[in-house]
PDB file of N, CA and C in Angstrom:
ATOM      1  N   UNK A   1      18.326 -25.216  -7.338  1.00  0.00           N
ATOM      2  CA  UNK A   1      17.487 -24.757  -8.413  1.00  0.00           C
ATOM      3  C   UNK A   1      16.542 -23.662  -7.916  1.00  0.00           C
ATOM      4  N   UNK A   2      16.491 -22.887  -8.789  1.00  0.00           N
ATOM      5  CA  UNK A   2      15.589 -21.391  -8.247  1.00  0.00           C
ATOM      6  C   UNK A   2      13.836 -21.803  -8.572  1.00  0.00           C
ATOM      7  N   UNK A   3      13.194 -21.545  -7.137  1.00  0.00           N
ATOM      8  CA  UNK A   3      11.858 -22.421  -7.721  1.00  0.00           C
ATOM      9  C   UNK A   3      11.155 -20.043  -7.750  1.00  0.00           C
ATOM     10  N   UNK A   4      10.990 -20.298  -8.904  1.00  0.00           N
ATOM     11  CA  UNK A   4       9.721 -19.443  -9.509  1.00  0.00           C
ATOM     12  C   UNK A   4       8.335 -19.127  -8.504  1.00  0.00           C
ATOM     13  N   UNK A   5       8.015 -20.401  -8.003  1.00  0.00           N
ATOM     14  CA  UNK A   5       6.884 -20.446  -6.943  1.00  0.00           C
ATOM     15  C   UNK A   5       6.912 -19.621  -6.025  1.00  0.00           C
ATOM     16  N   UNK A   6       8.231 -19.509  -5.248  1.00  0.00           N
ATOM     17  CA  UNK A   6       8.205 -19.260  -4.168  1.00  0.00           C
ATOM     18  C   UNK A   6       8.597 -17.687  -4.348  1.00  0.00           C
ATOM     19  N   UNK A   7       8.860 -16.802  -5.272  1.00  0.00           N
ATOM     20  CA  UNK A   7       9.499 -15.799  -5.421  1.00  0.00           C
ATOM     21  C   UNK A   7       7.741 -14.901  -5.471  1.00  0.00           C
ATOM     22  N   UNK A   8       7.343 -16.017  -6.683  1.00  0.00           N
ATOM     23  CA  UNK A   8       5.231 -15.733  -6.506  1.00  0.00           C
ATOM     24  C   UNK A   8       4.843 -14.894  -5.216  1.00  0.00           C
ATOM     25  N   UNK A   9       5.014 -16.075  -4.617  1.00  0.00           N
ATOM     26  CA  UNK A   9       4.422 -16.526  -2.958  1.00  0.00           C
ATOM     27  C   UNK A   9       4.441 -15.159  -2.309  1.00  0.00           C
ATOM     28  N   UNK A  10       6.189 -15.051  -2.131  1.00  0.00           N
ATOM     29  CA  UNK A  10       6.861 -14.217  -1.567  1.00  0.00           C
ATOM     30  C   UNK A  10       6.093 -12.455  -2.010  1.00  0.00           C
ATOM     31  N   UNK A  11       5.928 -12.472  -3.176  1.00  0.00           N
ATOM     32  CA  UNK A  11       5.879 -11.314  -3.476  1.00  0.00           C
ATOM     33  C   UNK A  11       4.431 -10.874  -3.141  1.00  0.00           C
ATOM     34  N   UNK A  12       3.097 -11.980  -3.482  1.00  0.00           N
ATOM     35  CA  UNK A  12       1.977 -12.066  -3.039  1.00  0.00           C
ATOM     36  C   UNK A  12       1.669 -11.889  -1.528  1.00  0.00           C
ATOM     37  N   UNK A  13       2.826 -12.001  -0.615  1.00  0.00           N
ATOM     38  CA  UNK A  13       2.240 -11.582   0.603  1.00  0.00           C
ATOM     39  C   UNK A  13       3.340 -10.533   0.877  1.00  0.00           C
ATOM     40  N   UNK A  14       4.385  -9.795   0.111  1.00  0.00           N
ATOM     41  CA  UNK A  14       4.543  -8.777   0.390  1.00  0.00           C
ATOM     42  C   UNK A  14       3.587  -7.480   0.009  1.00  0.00           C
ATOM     43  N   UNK A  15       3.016  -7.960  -1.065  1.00  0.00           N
ATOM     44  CA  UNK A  15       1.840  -7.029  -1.434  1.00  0.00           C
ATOM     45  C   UNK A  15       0.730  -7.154  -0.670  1.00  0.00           C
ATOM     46  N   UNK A  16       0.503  -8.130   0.242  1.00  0.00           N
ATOM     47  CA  UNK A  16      -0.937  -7.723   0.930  1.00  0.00           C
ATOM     48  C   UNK A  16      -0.698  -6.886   2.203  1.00  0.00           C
ATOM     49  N   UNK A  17       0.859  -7.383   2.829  1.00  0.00           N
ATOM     50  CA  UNK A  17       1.514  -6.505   3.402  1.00  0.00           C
ATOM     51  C   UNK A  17       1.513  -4.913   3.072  1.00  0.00           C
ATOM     52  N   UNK A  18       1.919  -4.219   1.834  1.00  0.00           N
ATOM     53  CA  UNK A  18       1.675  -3.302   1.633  1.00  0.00           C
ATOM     54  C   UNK A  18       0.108  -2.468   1.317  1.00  0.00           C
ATOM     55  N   UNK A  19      -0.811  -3.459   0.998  1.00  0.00           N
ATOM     56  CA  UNK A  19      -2.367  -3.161   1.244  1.00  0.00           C
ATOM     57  C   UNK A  19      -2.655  -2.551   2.403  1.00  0.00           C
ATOM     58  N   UNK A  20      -2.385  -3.828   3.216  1.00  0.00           N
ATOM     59  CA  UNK A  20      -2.816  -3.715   4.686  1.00  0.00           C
ATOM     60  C   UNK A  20      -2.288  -2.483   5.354  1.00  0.00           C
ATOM     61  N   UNK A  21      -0.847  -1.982   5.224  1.00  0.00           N
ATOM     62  CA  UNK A  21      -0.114  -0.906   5.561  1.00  0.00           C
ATOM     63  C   UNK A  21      -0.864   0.145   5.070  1.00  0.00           C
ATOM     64  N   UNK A  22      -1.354   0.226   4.025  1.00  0.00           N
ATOM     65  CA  UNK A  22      -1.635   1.467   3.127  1.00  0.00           C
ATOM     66  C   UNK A  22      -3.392   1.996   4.065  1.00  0.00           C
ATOM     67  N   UNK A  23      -4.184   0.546   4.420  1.00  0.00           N
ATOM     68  CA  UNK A  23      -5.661   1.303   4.600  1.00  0.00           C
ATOM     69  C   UNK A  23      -5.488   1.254   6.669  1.00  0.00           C
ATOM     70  N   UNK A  24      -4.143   0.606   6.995  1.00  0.00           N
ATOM     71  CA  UNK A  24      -3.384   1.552   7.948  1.00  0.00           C
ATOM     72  C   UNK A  24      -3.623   3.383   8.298  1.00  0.00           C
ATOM     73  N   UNK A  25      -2.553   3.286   6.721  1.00  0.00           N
ATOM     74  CA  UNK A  25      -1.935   5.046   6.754  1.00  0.00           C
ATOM     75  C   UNK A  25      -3.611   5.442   6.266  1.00  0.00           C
ATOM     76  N   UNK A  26      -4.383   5.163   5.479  1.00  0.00           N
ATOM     77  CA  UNK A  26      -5.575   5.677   5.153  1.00  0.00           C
ATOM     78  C   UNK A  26      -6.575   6.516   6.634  1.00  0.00           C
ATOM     79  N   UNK A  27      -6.392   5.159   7.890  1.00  0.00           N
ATOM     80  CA  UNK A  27      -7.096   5.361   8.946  1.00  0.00           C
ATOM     81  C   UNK A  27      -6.462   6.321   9.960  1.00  0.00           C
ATOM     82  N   UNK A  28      -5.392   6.162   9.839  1.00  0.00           N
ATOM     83  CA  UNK A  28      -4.101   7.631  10.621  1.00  0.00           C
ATOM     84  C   UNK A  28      -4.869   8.783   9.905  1.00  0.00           C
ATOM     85  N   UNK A  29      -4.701   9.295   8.447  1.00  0.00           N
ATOM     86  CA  UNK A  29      -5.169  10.482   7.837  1.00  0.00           C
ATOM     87  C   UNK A  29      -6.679  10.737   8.335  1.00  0.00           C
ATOM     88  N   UNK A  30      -7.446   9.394   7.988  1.00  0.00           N
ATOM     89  CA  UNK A  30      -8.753  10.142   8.508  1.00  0.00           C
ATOM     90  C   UNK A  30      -9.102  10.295   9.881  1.00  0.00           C
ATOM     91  N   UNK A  31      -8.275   9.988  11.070  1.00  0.00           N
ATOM     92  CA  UNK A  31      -8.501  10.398  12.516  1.00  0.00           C
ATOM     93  C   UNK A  31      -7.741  11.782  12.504  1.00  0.00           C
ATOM     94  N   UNK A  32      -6.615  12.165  11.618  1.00  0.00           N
ATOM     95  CA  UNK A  32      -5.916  13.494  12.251  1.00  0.00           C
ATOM     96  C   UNK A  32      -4.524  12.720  12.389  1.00  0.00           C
ATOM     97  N   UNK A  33      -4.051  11.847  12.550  1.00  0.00           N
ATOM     98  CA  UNK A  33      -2.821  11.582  12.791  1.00  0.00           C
ATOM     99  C   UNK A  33      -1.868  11.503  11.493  1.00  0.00           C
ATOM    100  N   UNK A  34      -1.744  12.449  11.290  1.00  0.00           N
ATOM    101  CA  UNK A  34      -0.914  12.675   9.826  1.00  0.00           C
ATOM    102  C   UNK A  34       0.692  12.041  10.064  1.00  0.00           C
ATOM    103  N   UNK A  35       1.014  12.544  11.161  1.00  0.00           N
ATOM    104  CA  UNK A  35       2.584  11.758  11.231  1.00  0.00           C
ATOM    105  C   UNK A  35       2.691  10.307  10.993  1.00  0.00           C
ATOM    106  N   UNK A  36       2.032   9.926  11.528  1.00  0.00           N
ATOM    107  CA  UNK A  36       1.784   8.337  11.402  1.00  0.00           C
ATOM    108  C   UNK A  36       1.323   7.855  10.539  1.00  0.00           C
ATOM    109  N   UNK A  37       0.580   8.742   9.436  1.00  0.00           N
ATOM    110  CA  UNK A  37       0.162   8.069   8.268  1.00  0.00           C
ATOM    111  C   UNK A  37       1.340   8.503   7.095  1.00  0.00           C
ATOM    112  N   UNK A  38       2.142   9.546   7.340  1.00  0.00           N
ATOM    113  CA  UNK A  38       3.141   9.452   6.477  1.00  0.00           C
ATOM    114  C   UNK A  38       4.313   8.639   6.594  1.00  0.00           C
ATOM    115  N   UNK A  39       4.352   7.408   7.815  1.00  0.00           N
ATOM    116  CA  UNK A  39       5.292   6.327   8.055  1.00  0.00           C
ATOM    117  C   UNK A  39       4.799   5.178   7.835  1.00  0.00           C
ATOM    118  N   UNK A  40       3.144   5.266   7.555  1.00  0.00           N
ATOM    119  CA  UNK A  40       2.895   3.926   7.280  1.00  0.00           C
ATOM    120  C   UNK A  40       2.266   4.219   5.851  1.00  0.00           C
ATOM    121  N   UNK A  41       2.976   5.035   5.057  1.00  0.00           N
ATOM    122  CA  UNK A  41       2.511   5.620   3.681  1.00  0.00           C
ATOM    123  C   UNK A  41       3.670   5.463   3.031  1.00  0.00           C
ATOM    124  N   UNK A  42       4.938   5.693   3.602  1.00  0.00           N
ATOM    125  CA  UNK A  42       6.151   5.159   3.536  1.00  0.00           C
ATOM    126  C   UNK A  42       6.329   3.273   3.037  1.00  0.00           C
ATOM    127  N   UNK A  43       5.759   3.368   4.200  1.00  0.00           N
ATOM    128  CA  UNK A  43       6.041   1.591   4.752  1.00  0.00           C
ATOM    129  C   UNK A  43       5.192   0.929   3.618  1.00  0.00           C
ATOM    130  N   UNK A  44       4.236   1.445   3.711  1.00  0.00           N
ATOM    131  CA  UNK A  44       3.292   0.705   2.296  1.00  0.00           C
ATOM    132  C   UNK A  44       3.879   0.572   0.766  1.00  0.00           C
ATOM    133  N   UNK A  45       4.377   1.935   0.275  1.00  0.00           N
ATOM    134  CA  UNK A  45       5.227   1.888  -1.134  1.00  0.00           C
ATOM    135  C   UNK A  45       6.172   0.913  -0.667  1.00  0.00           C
ATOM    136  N   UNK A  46       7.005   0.993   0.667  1.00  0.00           N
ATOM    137  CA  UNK A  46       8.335   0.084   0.550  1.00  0.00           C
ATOM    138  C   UNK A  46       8.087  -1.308   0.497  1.00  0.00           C
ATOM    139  N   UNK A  47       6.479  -1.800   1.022  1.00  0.00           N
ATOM    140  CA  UNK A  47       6.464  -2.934   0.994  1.00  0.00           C
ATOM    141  C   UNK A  47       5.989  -3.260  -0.381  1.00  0.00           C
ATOM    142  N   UNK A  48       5.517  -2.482  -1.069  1.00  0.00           N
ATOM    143  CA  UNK A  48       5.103  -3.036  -2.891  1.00  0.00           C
ATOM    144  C   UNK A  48       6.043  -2.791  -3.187  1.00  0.00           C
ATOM    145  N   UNK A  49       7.290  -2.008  -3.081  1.00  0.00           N
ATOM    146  CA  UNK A  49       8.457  -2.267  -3.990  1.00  0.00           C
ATOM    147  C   UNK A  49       9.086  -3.322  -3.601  1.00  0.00           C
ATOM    148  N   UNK A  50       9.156  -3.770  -2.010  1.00  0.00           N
ATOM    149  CA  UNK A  50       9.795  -5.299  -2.114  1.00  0.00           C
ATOM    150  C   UNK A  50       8.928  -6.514  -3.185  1.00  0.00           C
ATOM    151  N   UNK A  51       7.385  -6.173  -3.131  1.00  0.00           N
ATOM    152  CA  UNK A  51       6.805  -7.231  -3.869  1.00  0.00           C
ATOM    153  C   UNK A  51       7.435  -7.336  -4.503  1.00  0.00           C
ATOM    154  N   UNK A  52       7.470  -6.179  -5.873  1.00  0.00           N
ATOM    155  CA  UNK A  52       8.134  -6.104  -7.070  1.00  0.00           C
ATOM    156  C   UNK A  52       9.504  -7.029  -7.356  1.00  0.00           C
ATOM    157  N   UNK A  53      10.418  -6.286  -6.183  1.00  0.00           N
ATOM    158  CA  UNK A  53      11.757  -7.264  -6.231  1.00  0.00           C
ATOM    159  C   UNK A  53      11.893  -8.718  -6.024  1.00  0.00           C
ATOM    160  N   UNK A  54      10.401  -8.739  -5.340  1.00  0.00           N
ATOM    161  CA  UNK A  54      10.579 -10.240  -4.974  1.00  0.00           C
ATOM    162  C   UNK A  54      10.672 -11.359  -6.223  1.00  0.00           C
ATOM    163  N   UNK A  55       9.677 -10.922  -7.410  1.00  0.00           N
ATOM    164  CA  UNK A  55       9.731 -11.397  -8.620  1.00  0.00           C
ATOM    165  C   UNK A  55      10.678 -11.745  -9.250  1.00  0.00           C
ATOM    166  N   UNK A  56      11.803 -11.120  -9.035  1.00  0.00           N
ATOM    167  CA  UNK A  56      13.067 -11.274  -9.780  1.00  0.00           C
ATOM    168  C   UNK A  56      14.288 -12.144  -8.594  1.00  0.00           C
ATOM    169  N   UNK A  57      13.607 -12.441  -7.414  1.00  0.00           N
ATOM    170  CA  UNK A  57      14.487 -12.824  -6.100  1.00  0.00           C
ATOM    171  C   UNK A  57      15.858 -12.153  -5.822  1.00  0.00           C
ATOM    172  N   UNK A  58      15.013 -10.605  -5.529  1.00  0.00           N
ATOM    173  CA  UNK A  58      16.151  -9.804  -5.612  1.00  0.00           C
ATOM    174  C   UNK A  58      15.771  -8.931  -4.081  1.00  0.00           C
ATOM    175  N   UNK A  59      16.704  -8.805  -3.168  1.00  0.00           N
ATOM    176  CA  UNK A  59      16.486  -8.253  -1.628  1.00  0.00           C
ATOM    177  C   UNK A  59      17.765  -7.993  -1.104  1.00  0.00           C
ATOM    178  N   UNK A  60      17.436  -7.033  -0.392  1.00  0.00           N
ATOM    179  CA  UNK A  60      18.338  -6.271   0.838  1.00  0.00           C
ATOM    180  C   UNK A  60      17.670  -6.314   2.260  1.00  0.00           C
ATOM    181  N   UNK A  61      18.739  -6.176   2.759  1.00  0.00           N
ATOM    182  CA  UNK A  61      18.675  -5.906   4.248  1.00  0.00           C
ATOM    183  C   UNK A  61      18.368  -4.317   4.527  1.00  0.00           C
ATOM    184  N   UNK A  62      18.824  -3.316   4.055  1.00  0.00           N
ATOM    185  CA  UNK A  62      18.900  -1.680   4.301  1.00  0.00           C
ATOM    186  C   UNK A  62      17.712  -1.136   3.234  1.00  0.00           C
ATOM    187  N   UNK A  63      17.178  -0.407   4.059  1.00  0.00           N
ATOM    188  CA  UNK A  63      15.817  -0.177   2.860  1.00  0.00           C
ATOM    189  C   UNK A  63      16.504   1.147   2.104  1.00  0.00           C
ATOM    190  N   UNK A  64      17.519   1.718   2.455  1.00  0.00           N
ATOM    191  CA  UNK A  64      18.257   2.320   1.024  1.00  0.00           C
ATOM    192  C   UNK A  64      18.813   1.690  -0.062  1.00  0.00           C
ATOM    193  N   UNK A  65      19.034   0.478   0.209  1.00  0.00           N
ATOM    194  CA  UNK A  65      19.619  -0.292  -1.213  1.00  0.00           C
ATOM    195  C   UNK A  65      18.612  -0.852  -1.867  1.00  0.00           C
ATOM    196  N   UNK A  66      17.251  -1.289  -1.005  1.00  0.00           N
ATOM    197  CA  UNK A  66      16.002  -1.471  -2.176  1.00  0.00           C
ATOM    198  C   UNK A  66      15.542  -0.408  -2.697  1.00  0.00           C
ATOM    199  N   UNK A  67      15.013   1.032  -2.200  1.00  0.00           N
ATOM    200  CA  UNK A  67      15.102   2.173  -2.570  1.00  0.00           C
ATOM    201  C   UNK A  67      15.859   2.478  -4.011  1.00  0.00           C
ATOM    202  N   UNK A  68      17.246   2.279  -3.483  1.00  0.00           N
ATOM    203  CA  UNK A  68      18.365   2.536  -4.230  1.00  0.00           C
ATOM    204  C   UNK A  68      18.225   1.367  -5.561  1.00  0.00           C
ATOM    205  N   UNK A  69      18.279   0.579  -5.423  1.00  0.00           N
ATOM    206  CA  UNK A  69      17.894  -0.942  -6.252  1.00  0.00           C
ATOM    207  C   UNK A  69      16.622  -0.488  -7.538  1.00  0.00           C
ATOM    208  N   UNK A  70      15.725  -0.219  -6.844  1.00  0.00           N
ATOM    209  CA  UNK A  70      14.248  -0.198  -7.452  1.00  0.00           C
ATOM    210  C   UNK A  70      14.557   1.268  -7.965  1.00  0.00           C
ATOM    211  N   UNK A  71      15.136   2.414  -7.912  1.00  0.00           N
ATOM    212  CA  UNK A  71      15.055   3.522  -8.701  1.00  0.00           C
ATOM    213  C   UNK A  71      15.728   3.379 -10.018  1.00  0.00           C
ATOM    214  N   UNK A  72      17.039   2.518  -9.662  1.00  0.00           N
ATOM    215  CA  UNK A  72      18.146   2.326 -10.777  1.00  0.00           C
ATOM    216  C   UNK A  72      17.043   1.283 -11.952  1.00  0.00           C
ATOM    217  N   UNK A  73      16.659   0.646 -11.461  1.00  0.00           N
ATOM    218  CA  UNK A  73      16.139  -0.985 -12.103  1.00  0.00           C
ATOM    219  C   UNK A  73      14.857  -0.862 -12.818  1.00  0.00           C
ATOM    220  N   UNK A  74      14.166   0.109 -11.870  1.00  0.00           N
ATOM    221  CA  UNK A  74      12.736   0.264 -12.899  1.00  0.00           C
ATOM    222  C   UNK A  74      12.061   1.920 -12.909  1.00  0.00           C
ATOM    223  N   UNK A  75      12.529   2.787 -11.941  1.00  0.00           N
ATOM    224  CA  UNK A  75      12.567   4.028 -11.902  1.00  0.00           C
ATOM    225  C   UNK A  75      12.997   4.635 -13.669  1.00  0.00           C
ATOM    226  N   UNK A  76      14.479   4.543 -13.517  1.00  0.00           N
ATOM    227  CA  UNK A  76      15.394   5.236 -14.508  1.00  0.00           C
ATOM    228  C   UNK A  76      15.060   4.702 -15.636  1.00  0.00           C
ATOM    229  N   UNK A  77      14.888   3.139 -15.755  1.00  0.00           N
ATOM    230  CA  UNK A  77      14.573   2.460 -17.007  1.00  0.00           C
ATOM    231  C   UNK A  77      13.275   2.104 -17.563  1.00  0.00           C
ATOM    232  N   UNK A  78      12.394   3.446 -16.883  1.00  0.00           N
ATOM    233  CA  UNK A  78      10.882   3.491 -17.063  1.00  0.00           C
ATOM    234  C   UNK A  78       9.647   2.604 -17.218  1.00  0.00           C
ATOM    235  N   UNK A  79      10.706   1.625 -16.230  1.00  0.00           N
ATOM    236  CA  UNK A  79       9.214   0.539 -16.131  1.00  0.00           C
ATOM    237  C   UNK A  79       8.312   1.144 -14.504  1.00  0.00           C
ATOM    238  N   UNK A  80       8.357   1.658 -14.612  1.00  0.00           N
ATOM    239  CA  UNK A  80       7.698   2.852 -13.106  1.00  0.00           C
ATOM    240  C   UNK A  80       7.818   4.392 -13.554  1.00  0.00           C
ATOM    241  N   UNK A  81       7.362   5.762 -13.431  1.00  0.00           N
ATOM    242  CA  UNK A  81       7.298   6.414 -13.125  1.00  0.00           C
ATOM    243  C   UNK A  81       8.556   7.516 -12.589  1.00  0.00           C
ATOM    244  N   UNK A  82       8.557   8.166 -13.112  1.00  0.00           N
ATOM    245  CA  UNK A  82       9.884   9.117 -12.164  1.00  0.00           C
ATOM    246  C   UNK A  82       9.388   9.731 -11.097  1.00  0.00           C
ATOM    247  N   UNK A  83       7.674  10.436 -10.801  1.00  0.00           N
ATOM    248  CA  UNK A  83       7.525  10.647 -10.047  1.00  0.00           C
ATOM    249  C   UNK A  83       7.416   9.712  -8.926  1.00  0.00           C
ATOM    250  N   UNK A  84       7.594   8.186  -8.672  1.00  0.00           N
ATOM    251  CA  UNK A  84       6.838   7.682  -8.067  1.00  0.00           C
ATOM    252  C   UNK A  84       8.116   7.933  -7.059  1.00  0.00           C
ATOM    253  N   UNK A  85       9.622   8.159  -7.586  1.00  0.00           N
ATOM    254  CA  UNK A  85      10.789   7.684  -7.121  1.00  0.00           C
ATOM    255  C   UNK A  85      10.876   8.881  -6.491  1.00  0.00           C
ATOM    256  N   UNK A  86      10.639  10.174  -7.129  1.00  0.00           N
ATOM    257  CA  UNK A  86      10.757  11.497  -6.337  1.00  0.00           C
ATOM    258  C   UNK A  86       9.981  11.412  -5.014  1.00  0.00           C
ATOM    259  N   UNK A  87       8.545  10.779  -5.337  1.00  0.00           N
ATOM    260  CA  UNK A  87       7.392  11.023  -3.718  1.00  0.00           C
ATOM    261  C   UNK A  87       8.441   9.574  -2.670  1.00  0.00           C
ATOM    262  N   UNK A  88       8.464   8.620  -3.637  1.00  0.00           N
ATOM    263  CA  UNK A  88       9.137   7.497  -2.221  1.00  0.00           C
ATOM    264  C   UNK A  88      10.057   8.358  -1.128  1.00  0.00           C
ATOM    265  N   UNK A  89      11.241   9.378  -2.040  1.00  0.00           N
ATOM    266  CA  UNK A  89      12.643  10.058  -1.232  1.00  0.00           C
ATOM    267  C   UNK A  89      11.871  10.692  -0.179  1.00  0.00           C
ATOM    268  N   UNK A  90      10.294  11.461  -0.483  1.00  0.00           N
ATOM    269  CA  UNK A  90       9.945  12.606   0.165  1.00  0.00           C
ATOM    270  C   UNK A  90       9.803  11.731   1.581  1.00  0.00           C
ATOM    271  N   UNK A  91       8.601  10.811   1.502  1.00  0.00           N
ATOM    272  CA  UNK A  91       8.337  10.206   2.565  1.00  0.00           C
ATOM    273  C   UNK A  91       9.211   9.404   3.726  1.00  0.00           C
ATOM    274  N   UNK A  92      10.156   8.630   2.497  1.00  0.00           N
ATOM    275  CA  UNK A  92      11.353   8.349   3.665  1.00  0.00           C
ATOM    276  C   UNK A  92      11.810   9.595   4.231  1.00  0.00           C
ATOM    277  N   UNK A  93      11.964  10.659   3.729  1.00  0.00           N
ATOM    278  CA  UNK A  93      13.368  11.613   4.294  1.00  0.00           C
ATOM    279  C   UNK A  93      12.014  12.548   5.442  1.00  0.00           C
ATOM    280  N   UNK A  94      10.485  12.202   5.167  1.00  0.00           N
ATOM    281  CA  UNK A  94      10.365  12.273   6.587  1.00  0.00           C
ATOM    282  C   UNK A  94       9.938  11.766   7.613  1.00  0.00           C
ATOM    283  N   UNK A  95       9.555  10.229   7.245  1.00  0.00           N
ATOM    284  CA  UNK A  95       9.943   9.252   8.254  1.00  0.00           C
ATOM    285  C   UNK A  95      11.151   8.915   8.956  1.00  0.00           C
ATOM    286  N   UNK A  96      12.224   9.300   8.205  1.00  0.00           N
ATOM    287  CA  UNK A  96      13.962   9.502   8.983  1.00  0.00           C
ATOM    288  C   UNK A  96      13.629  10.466  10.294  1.00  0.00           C
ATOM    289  N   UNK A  97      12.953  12.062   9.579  1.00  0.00           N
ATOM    290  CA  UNK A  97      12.793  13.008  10.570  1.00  0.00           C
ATOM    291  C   UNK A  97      12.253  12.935  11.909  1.00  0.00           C
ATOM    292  N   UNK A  98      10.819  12.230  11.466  1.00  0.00           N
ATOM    293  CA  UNK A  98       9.901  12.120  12.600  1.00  0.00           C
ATOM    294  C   UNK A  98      10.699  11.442  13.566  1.00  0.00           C
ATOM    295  N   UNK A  99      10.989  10.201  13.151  1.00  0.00           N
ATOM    296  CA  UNK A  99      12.204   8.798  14.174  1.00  0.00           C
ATOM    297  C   UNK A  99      13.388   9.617  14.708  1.00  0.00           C
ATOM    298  N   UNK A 100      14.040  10.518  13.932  1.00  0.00           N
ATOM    299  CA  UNK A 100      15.287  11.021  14.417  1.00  0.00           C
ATOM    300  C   UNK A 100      14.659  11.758  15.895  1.00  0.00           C
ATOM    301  N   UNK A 101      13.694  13.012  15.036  1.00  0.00           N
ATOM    302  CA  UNK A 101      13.055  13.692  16.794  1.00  0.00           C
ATOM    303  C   UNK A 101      12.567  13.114  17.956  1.00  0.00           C
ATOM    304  N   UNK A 102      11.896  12.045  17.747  1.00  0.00           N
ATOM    305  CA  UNK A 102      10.744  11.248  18.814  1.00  0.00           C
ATOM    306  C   UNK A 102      12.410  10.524  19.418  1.00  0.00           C
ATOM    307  N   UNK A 103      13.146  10.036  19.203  1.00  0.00           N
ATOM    308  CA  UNK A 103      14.377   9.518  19.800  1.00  0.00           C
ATOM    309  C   UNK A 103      15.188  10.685  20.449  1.00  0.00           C
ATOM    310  N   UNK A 104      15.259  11.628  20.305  1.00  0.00           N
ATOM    311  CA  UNK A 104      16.249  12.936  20.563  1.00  0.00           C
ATOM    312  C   UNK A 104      15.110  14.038  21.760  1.00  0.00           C
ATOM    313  N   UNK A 105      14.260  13.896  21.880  1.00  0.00           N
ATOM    314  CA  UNK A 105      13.214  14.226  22.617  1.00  0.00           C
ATOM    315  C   UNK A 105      12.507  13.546  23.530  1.00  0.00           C
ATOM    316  N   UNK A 106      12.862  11.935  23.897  1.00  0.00           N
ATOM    317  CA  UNK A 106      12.762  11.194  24.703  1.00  0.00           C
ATOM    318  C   UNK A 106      13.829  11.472  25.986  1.00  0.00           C
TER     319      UNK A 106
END
């Protein structure tokens, strides 16, 4: 039986998760460390969009298929924003970047 509670739970500490991430990326921007606040600016939307999914007990393993999941599901069908789905792509595609260089430059 699907307990409701726990999907709550779940989603309530993925969102403090994404709080906590967010005044993270807040403290990166205000020292100067901009790279790092656009991965944990990243990390913050991705962790309120897991909240979101959590509600419905809906998850992936690959953060392109929640990405992918959450644009189709509440992006397109305007329970969110279109811009919100355009800024998420920006930040992943340069948190991909930053990770791809810092690995290739080691």
């Amino acid at each position: 039986m699907h307990d409701v509670n726990k999907d709550v739970e779940l989603s309530k500490y993925r969102y403090s998760l994404a709080e906590e991430t967010y005044r993270n990326a807040k403290m990166c921007f205000d020292n100067g460390f901009y790279r790092d606040c656009i991965n944990r600016s990243y990390y913050s939307v991705f962790y309120g969009i897991r909240a979101v999914l959590a509600l419905g007990s809906i998850d992936f393993k690959r953060h392109k298929d929640v990405v992918a999941y959450f644009n189709k599901e509440y992006v397109a069908t305007g329970k969110f924003p279109g811009e919100m789905g355009r800024r998420l792509v920006r930040l992943k595609t340069k948190t991909l970047i930053k990770a791809y260089l810092e690995k290739e430059q080691k």
